[in-house]
C-alpha atoms as a PDB file:
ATOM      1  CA  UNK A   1      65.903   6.080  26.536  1.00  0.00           C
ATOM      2  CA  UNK A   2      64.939   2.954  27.187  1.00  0.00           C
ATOM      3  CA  UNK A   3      65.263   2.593  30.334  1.00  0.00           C
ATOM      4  CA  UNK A   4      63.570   6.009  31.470  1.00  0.00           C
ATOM      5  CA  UNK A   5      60.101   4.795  30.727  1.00  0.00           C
ATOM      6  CA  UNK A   6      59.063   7.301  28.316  1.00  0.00           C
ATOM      7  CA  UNK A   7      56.851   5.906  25.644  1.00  0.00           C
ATOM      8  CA  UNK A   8      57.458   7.243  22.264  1.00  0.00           C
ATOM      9  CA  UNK A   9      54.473   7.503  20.128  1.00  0.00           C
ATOM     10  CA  UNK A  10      54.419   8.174  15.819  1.00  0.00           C
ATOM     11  CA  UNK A  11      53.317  11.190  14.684  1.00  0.00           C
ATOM     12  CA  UNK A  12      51.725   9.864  11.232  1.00  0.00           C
ATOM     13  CA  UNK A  13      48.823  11.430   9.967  1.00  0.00           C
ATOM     14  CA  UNK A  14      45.500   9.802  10.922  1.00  0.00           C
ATOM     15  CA  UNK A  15      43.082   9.686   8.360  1.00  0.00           C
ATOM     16  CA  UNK A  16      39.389   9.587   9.221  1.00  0.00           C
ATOM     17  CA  UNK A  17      36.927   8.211   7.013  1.00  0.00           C
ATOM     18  CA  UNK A  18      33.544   9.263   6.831  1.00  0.00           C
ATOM     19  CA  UNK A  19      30.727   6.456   6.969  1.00  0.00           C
ATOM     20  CA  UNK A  20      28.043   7.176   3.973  1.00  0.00           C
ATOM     21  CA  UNK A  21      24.594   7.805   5.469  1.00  0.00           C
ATOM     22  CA  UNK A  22      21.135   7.559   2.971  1.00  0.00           C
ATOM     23  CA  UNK A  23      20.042  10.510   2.137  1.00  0.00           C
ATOM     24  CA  UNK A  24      16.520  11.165   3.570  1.00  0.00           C
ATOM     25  CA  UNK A  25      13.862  13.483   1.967  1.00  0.00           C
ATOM     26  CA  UNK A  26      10.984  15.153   3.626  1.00  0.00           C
ATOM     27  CA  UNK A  27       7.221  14.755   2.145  1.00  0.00           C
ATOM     28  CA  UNK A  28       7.304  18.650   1.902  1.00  0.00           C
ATOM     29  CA  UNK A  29      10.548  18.111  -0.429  1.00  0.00           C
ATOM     30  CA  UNK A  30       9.122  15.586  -2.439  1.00  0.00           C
ATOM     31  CA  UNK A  31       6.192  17.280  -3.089  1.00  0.00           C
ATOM     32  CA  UNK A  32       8.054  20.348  -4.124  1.00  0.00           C
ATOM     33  CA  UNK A  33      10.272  18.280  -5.947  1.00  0.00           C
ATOM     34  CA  UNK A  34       7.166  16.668  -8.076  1.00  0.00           C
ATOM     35  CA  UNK A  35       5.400  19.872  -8.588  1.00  0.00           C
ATOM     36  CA  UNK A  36       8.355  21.795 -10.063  1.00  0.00           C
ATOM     37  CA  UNK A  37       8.575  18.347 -12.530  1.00  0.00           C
ATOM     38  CA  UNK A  38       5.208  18.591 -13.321  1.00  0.00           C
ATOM     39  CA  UNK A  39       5.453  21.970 -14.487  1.00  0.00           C
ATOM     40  CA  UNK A  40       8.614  21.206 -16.572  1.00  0.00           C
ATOM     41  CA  UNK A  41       8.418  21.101 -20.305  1.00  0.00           C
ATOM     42  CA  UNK A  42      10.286  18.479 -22.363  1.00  0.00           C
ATOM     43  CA  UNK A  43      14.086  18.177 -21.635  1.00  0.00           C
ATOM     44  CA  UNK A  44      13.587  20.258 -18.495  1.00  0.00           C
ATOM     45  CA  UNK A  45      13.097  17.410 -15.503  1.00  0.00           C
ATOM     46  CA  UNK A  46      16.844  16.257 -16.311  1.00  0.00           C
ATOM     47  CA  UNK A  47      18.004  19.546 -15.419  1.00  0.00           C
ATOM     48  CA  UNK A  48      15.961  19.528 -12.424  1.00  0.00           C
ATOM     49  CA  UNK A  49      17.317  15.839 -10.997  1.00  0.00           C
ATOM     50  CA  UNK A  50      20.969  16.998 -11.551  1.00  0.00           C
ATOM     51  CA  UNK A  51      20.251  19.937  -9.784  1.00  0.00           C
ATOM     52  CA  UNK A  52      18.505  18.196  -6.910  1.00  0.00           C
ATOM     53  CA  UNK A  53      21.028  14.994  -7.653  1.00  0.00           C
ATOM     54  CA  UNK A  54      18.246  13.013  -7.864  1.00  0.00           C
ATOM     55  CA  UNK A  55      17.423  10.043  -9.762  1.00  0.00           C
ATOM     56  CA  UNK A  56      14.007   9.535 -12.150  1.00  0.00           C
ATOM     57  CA  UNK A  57      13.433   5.990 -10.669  1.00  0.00           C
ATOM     58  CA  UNK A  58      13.170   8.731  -7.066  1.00  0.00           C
ATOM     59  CA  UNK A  59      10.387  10.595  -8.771  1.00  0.00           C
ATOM     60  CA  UNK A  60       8.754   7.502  -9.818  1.00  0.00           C
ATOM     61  CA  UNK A  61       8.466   6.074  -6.584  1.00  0.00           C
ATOM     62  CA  UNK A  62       7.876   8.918  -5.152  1.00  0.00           C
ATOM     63  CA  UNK A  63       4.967   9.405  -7.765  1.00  0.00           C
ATOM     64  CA  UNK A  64       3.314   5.499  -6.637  1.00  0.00           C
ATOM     65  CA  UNK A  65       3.668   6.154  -2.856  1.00  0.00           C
ATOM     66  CA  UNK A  66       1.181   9.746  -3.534  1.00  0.00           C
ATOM     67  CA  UNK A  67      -0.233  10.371  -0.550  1.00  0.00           C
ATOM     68  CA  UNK A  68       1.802   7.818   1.391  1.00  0.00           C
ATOM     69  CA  UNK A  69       5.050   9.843   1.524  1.00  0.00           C
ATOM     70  CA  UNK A  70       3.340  11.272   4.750  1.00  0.00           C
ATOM     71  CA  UNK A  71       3.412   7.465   6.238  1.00  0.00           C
ATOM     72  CA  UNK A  72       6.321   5.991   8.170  1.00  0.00           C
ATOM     73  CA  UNK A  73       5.198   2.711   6.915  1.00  0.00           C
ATOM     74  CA  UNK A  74       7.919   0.960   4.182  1.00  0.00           C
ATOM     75  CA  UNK A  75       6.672   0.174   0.951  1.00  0.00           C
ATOM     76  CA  UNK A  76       6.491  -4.135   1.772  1.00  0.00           C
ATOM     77  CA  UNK A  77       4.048  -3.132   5.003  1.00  0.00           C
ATOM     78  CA  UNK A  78       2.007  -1.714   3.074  1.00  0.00           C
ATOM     79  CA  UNK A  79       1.814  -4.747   0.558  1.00  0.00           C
ATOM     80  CA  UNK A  80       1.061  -6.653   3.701  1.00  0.00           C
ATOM     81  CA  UNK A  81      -1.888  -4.632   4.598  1.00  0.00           C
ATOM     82  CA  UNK A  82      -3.002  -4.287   1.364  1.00  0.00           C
ATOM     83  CA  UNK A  83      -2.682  -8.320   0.978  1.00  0.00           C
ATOM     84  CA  UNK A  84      -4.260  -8.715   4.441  1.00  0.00           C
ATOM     85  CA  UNK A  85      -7.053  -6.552   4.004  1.00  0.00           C
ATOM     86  CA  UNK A  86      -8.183  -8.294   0.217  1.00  0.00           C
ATOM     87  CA  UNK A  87      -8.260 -11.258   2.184  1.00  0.00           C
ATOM     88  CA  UNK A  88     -10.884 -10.273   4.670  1.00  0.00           C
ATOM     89  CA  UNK A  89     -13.143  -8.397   1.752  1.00  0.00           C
ATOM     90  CA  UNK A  90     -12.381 -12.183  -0.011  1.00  0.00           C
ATOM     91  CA  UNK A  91     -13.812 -14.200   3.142  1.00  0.00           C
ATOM     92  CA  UNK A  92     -16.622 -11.368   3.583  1.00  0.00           C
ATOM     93  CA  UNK A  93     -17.913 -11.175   0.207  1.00  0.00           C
ATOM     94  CA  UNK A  94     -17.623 -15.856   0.344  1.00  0.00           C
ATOM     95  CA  UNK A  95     -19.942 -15.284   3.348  1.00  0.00           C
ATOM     96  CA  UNK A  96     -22.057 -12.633   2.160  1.00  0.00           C
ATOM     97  CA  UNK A  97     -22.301 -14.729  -1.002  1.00  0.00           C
ATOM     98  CA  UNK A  98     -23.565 -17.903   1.248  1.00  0.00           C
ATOM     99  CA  UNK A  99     -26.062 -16.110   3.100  1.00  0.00           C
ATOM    100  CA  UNK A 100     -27.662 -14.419  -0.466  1.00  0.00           C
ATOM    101  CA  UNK A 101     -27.571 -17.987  -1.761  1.00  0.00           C
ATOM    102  CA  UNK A 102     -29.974 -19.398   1.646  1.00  0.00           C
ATOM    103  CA  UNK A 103     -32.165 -16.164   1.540  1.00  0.00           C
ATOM    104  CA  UNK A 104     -32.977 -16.978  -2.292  1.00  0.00           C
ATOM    105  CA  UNK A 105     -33.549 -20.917  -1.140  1.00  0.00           C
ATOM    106  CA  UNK A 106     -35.859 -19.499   1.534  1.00  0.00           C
ATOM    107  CA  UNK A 107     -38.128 -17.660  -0.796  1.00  0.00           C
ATOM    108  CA  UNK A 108     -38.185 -20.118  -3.538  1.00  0.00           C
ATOM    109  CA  UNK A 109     -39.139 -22.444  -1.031  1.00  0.00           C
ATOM    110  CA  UNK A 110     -41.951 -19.631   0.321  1.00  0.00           C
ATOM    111  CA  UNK A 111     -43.213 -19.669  -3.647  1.00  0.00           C
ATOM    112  CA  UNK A 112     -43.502 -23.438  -3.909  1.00  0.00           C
ATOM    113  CA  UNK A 113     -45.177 -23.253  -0.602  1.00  0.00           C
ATOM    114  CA  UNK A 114     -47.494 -20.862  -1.570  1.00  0.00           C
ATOM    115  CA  UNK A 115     -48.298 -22.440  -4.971  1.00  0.00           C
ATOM    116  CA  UNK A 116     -48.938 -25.688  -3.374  1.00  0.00           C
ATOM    117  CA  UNK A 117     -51.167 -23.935  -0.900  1.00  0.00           C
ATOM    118  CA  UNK A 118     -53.137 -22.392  -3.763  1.00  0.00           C
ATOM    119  CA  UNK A 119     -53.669 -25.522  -5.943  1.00  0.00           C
ATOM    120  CA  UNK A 120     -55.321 -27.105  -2.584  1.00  0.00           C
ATOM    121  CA  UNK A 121     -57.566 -23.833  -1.917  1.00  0.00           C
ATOM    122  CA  UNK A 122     -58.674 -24.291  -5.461  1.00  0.00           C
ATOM    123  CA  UNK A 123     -58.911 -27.654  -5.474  1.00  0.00           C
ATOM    124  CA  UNK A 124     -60.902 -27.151  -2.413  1.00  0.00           C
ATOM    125  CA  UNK A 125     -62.994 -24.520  -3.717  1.00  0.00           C
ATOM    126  CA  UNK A 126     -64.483 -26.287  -7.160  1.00  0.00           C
ATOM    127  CA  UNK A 127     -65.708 -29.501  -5.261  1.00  0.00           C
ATOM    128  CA  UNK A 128     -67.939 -27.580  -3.096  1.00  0.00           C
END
């Protein structure tokens, strides 16, 4: 049939493969998740994770983020706050430190002031 302009197509089976997608928790899960290990005696939290199909380094992290699982913030933003914000209290507390150092100059210069002033009043006071 070649000339008749029919086009012949194959009939083999087309196989579709699925694309993985990372599994997502919610902060209601994970909370759920890490009061029911809590609870567990010893031996019992591996029976929970295969259950779940979880992994222990998942509780962990979900242990150190507390009551950041709630955030939508990754874990290396909040380094960078974290980072960014000791860096201010560093350049406050330099500053604050400065201005405690000229506040003490101040009054020891008030005392020697007021000593000298008080050796001259004396002074002044036994000649007469």
């Amino acid at each position: 049939m070649a000339g008749t302009g029919v086009l012949e197509v194959a009939t083999d089976s087309v196989e579709v493969v699925g694309t993985a997608r990372r599994r997502t928790f919610s902060a209601v899960y994970k909370r759920r998740i890490l009061a029911e290990a809590d609870r567990a005696e010893h031996g019992e939290i591996g029976l929970i994770l295969r259950r779940e199909g979880l992994y222990s380094s998942q509780l962990s992290k979900w242990r150190d983020w507390g009551n950041g699982m709630t955030s939508k913030k990754k874990g290396s933003q909040i380094t960078r706050d974290i980072r960014a914000e000791n860096q201010r209290l560093q350049q406050e507390n330099a500053r604050l430190k400065l201005k405690l150092r000229k506040a003490q100059a101040m009054l020891d210069l008030q005392k020697k002031a007021a000593e000298i002033l008080n050796c001259d009043d004396e002074s002044d006071g036994s000649d007469s």
